[in-house]
Protein backbone atom coordinates (compact mmCIF):
# COMPACT_ATOMS: atom_id res chain seq x y z
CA UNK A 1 0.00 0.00 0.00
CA UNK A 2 2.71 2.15 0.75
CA UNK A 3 4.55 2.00 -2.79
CA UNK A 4 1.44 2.17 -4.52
CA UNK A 5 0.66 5.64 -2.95
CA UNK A 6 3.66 6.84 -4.75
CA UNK A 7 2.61 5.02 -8.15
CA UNK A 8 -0.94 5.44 -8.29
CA UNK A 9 -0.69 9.39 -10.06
CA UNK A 10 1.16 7.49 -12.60
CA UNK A 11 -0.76 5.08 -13.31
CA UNK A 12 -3.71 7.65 -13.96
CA UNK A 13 -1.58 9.35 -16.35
CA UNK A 14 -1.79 6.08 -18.18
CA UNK A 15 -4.90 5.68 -18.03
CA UNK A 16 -5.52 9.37 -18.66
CA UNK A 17 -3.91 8.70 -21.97
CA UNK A 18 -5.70 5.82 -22.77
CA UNK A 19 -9.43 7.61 -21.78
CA UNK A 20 -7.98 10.43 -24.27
CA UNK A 21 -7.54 8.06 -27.24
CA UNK A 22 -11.10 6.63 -26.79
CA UNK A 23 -12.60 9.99 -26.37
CA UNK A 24 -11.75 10.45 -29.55
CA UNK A 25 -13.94 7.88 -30.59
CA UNK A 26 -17.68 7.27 -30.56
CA UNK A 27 -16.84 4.42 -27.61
CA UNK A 28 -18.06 6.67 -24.78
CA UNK A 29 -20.56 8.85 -26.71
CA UNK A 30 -24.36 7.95 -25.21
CA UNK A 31 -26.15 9.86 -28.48
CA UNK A 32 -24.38 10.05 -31.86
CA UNK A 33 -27.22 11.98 -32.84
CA UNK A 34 -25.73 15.11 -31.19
CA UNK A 35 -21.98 16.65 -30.92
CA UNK A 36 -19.76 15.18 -28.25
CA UNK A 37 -19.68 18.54 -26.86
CA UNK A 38 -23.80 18.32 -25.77
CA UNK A 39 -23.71 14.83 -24.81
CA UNK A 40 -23.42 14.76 -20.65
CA UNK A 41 -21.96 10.98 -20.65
CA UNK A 42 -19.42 12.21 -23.21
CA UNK A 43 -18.51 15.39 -20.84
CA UNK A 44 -18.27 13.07 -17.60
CA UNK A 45 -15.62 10.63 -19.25
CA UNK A 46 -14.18 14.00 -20.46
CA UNK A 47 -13.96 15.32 -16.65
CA UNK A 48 -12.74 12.15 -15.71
CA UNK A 49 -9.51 12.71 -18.10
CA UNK A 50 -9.37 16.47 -16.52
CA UNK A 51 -9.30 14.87 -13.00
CA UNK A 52 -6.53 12.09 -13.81
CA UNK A 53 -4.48 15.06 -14.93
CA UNK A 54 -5.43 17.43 -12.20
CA UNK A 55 -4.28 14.32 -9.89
CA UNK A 56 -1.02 13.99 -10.83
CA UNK A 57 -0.42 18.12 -10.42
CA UNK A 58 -1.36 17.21 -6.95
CA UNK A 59 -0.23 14.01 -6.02
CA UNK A 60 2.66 13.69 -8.68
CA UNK A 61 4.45 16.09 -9.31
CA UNK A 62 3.27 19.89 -9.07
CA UNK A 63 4.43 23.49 -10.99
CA UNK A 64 7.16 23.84 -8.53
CA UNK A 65 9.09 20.54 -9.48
CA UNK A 66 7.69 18.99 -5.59
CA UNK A 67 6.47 15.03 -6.08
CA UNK A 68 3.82 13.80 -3.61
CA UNK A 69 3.06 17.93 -2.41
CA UNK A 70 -0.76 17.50 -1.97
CA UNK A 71 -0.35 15.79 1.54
CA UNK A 72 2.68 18.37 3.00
CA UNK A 73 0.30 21.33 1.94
CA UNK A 74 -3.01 18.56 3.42
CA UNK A 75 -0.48 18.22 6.89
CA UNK A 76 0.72 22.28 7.25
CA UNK A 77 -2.92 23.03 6.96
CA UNK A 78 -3.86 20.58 9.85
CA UNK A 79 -1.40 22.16 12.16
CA UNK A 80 1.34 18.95 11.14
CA UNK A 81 4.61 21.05 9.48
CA UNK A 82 6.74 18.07 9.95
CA UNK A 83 5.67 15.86 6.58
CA UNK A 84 7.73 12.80 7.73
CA UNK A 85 5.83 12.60 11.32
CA UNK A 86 2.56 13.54 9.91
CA UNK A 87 -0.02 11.51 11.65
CA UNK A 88 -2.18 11.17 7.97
CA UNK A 89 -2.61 8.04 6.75
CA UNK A 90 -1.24 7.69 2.91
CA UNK A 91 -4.38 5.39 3.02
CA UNK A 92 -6.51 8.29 3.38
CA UNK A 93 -4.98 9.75 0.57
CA UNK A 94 -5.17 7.31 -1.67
CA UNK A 95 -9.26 6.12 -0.52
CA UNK A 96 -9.89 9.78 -1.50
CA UNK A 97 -8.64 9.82 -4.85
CA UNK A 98 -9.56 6.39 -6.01
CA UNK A 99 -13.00 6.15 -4.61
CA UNK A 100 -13.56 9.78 -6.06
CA UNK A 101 -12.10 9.27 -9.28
CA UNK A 102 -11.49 5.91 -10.73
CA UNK A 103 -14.33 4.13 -9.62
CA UNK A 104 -16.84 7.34 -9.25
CA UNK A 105 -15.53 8.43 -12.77
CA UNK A 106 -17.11 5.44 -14.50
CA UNK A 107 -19.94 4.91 -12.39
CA UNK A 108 -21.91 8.09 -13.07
CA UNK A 109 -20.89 7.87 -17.14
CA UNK A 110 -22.54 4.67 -16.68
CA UNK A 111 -25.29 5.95 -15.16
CA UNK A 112 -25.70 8.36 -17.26
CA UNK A 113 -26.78 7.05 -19.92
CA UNK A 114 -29.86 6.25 -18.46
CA UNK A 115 -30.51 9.15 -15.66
CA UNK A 116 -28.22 12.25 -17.00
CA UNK A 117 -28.32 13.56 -13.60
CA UNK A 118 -26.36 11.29 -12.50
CA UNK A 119 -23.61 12.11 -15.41
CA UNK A 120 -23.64 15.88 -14.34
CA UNK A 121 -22.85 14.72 -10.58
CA UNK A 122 -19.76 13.86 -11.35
CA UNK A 123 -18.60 17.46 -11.77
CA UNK A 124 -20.14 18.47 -8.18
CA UNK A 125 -16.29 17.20 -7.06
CA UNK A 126 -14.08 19.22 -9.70
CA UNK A 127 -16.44 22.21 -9.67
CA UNK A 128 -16.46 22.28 -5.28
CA UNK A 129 -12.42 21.48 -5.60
CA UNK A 130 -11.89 24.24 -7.63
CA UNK A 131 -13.22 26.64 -4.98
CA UNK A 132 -10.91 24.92 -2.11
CA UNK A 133 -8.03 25.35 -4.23
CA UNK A 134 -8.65 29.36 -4.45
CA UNK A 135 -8.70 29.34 -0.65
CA UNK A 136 -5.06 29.54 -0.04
CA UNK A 137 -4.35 31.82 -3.17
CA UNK A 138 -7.24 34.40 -1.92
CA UNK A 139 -5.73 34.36 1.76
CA UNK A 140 -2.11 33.66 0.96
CA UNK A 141 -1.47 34.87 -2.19
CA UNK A 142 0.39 31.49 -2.74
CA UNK A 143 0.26 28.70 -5.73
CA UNK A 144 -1.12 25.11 -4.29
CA UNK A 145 -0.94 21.62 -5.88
CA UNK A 146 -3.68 21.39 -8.49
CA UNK A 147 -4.30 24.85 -8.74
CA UNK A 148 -3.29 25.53 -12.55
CA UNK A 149 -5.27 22.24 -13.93
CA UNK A 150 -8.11 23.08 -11.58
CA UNK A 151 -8.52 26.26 -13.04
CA UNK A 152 -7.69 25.77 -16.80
CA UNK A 153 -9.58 22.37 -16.86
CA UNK A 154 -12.01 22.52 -14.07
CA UNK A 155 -13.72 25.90 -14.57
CA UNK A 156 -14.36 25.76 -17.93
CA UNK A 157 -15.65 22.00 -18.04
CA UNK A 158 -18.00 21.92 -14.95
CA UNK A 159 -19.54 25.72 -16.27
CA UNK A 160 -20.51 23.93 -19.71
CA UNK A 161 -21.58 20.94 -18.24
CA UNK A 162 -24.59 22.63 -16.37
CA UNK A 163 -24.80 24.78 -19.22
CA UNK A 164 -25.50 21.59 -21.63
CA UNK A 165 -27.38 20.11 -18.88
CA UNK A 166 -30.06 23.51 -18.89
CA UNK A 167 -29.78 24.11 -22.31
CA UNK A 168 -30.42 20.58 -23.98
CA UNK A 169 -31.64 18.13 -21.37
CA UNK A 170 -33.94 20.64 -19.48
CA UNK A 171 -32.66 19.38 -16.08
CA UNK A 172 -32.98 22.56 -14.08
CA UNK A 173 -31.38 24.60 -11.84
CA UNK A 174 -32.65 22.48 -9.72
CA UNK A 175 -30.52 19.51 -10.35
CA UNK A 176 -27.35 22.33 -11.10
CA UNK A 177 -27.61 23.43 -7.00
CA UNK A 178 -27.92 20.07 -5.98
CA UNK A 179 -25.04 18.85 -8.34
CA UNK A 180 -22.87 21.80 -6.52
CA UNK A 181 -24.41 21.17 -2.65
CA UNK A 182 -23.40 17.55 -3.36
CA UNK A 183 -19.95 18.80 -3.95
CA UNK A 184 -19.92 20.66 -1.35
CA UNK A 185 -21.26 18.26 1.10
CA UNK A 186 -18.63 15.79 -0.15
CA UNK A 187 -15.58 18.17 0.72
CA UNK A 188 -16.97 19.34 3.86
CA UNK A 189 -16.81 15.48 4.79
CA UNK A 190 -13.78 14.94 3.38
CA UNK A 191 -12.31 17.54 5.11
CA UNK A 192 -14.20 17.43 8.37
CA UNK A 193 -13.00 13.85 9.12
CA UNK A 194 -9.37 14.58 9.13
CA UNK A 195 -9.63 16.70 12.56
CA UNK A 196 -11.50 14.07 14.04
CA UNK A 197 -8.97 11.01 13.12
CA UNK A 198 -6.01 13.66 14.34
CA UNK A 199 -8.06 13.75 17.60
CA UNK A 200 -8.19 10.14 18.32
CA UNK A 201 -11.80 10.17 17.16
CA UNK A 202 -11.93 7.47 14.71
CA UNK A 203 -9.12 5.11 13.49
CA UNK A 204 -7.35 4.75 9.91
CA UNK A 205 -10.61 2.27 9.06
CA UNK A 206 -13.02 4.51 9.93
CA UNK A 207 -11.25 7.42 8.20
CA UNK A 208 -10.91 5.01 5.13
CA UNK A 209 -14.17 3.54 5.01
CA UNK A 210 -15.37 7.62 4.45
CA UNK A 211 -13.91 8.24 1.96
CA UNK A 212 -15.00 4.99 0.11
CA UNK A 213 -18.61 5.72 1.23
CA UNK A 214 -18.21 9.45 0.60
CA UNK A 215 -19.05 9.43 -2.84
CA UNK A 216 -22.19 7.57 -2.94
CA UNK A 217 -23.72 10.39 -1.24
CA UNK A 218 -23.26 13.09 -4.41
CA UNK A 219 -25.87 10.21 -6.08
CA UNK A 220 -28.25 10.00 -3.27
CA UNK A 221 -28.32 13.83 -2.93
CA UNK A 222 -28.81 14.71 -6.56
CA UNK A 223 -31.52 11.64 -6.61
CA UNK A 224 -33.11 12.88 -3.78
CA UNK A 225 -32.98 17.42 -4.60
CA UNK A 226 -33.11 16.45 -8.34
CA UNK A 227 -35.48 14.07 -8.43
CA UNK A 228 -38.15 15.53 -10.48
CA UNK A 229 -35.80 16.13 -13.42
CA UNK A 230 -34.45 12.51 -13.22
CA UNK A 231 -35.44 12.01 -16.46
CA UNK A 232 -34.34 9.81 -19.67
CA UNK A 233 -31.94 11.95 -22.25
CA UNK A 234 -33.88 13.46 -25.04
């Protein structure tokens, strides 16, 4: 587990590369009948590839030439300076990234094809990450680990996303807010847990199991605020 902490960014810029070829095919389009560009299963595969890349800025290696920076910057702002005696699990780390990613990634293209909401939910994470990357560059001034891709790739993806999601499916603001308090939700738990394992409040399973469980919220709570636009693509 430990070596793979270190491999895993990696390994999604494989894969990244990979997703990229086939995205250039009709493999992951849901309705040929439109352009890629206003299909929502398309533009969730296509936020996948922006999150693969935005990982390895963070958890690779960053702007400033620093491998593995994500957790120092994760352990300063926790009150741990010292990276080596940080108390945060690497397991945490990694639970975060591939529940949130690899395996939440696929799911919600998958479901998407069938309940479009579902494909829009997976940009509650990128759009809500984007905002707790501008935290420290708002109050600091300072550049963070997955700033730039956050920024150049996030922004502009998750803002036509709900755009094609009001424009041609008709889903609603509705399904945009909950799409964003999903996010939002899913950081604040994220984030909230860490404090609580430093504490002695829960153990590295606990903390773990989170993160894998995390996710599966953002469907529930677009399901449940969205509901009434859970609807077939036209």
């Amino acid at each position: 587990m430990f070596a793979f902490s270190f491999v895993w960014p990696y390994m999604g810029l494989g894969a990244a590369l990979l997703l990229a070829l086939l995205l250039c095919t009709d493999a992951l389009r849901s309705d040929l009948r439109v352009s890629r560009w206003q299909d929502l299963v398309w533009l969730a595969w296509l936020g996948m590839l922006a999150y693969l890349i935005h990982q390895f800025e963070e958890h690779g290696i960053d702007l400033r030439g620093a491998t593995y920076a994500c957790r120092g910057e994760m352990c300063r702002n926790m009150g741990q300076p010292d990276v080596q005696t940080c108390p945060i699990p690497f397991s945490f780390v990694n639970a975060v990234n591939i529940t949130c990613v690899w395996v939440f990634g696929p799911v919600t293209a998958l479901l998407g094809r069938r309940w479009p909401g579902f494909a829009l939910a997976f940009f509650s994470i990128p759009f809500v990450n984007t905002l707790i990357h501008l935290i420290p560059v708002v109050t600091q001034g300072a550049y963070n680990a997955g700033l730039l891709t956050a920024l150049v790739l996030f922004v502009p993806l998750s803002l036509w996303a709900f755009h094609v999601a009001l424009s041609r499916y008709r889903l609603g603001w509705r399904a945009v807010i909950a799409t964003i308090v999903a996010g939002i939700i899913f950081h604040a738990i994220m984030i909230g847990s860490l404090p609580i394992f430093l504490a002695g409040g829960i153990g590295v399973f606990v903390l773990d199991a989170i993160q894998v469980i995390n996710p599966a919220l953002i469907l529930l709570i677009v399901m449940y605020l969205g509901r009434r636009r859970a609807m077939p693509a036209p």
